[in-house]
C-alpha atoms as a PDB file:
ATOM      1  CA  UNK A   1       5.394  -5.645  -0.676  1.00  0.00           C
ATOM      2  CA  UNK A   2       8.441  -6.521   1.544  1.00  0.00           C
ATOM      3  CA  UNK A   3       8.350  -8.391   4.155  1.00  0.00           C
ATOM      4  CA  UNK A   4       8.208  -7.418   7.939  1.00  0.00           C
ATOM      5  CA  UNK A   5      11.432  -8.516   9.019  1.00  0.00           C
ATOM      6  CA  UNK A   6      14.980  -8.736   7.587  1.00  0.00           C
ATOM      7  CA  UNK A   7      17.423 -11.737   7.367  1.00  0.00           C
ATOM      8  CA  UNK A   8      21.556 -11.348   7.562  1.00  0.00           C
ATOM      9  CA  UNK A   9      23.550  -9.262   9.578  1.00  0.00           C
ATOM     10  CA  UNK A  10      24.769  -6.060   9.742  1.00  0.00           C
ATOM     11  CA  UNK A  11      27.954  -5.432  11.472  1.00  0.00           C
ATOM     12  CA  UNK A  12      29.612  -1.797  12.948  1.00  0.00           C
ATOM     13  CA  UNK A  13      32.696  -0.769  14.526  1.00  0.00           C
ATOM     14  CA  UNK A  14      33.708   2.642  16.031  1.00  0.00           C
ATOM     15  CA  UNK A  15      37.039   4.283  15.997  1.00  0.00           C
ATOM     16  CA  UNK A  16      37.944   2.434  19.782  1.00  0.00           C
ATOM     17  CA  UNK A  17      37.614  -0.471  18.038  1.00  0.00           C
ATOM     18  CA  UNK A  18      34.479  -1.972  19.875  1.00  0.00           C
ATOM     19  CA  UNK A  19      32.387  -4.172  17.391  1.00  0.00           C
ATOM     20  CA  UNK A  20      28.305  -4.252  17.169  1.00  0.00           C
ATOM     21  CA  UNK A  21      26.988  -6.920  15.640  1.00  0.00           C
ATOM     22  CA  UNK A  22      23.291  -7.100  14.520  1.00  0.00           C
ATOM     23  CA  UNK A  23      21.027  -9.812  13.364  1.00  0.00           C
ATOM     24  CA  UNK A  24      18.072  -8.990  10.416  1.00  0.00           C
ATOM     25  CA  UNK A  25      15.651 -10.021  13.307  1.00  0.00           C
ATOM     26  CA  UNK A  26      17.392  -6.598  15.549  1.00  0.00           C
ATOM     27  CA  UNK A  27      15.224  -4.814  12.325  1.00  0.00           C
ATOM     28  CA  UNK A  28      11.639  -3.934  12.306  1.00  0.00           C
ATOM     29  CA  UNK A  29       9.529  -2.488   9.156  1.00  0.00           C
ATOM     30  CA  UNK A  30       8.955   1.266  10.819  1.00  0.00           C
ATOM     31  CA  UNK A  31       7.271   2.683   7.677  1.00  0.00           C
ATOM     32  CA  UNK A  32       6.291   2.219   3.953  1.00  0.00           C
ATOM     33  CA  UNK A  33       5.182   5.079   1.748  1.00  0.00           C
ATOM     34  CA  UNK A  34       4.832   4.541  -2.026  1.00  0.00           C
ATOM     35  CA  UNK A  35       7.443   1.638  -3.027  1.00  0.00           C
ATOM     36  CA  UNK A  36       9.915   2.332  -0.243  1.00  0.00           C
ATOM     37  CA  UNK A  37      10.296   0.528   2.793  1.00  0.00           C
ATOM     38  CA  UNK A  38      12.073   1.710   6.396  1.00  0.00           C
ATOM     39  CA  UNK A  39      13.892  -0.507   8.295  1.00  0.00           C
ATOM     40  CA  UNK A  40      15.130   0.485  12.018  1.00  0.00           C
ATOM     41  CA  UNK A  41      17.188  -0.546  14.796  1.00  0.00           C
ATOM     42  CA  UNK A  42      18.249   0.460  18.515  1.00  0.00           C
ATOM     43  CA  UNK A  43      21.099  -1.145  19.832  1.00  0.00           C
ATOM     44  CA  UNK A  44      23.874  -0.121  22.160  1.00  0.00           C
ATOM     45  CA  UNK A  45      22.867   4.079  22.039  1.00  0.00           C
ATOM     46  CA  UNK A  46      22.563   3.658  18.396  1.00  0.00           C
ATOM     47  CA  UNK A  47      20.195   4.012  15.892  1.00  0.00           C
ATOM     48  CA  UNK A  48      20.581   2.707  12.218  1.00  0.00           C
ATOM     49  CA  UNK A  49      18.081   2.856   9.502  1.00  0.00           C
ATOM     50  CA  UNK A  50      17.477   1.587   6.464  1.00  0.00           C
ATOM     51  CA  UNK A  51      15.227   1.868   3.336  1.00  0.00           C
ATOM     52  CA  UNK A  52      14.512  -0.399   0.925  1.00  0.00           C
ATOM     53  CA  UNK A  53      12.873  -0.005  -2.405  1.00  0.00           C
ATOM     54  CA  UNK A  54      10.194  -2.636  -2.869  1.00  0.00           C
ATOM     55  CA  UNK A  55      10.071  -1.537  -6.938  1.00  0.00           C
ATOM     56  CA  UNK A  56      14.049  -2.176  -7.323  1.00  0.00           C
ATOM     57  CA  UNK A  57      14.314  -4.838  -4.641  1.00  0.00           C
ATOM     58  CA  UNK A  58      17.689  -2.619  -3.377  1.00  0.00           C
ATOM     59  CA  UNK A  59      18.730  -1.320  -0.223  1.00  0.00           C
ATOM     60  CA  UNK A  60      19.570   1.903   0.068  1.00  0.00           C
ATOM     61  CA  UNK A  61      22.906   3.207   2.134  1.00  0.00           C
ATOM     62  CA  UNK A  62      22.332   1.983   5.682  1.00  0.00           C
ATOM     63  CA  UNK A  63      22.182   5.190   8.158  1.00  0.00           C
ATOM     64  CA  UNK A  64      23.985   4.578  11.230  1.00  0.00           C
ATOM     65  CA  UNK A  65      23.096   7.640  14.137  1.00  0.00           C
ATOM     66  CA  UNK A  66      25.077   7.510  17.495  1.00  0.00           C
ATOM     67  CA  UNK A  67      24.658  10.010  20.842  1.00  0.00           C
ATOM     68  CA  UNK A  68      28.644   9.537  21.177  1.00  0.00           C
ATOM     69  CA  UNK A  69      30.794   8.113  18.647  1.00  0.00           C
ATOM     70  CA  UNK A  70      31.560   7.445  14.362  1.00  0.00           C
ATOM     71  CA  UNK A  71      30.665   4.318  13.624  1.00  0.00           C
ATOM     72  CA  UNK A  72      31.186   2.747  10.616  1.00  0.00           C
ATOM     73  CA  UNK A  73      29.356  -0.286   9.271  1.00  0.00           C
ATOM     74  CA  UNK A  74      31.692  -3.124   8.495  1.00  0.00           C
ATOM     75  CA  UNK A  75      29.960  -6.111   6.817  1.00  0.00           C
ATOM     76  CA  UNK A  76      26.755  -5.681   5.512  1.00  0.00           C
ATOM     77  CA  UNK A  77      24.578  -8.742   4.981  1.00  0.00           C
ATOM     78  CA  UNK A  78      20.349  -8.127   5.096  1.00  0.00           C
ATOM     79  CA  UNK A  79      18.251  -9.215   3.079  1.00  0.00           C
ATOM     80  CA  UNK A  80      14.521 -10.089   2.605  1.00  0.00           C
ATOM     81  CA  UNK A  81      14.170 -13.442   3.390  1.00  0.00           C
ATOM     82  CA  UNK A  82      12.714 -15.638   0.488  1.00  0.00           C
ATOM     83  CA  UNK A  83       8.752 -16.749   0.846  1.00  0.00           C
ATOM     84  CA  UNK A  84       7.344 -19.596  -0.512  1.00  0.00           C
END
């Protein structure tokens, strides 16, 4: 079972280059069916999503949805934080 929220950050830039940059705590666990986890965040007029695989312990390829512009994600640093 993964946890609720995400650790790391996640960072985007569009083609003018302006620069979002988003903390594991932006995240929140929308949905979990079967072994895979959703992860999803607002920010700015953007929407990025992410699923996990609880089984594999991998993130999938973070889905990044914008009303106006391409962005592209730049660094890429989530993770499940460690328990115990």
């Amino acid at each position: 079972m993964s946890a609720s929220t995400l650790a790391g950050q996640l960072v985007l830039e569009n083609p003018d280059g302006d620069v979002i940059e988003l903390s594991g705590s932006d995240f929140s666990k929308e949905d979990a069916s079967g072994l895979m986890s959703i992860y999803r965040c607002e920010s700015n007029g953007l929407e990025i999503r992410l699923s996990y695989d609880d089984e594999t312990g991998q993130f999938g390829e973070p889905v990044a949805i914008a009303d106006d512009s391409d962005w592209a994600i730049t660094q890429f640093n989530l993770h499940l934080p460690q328990i115990g």
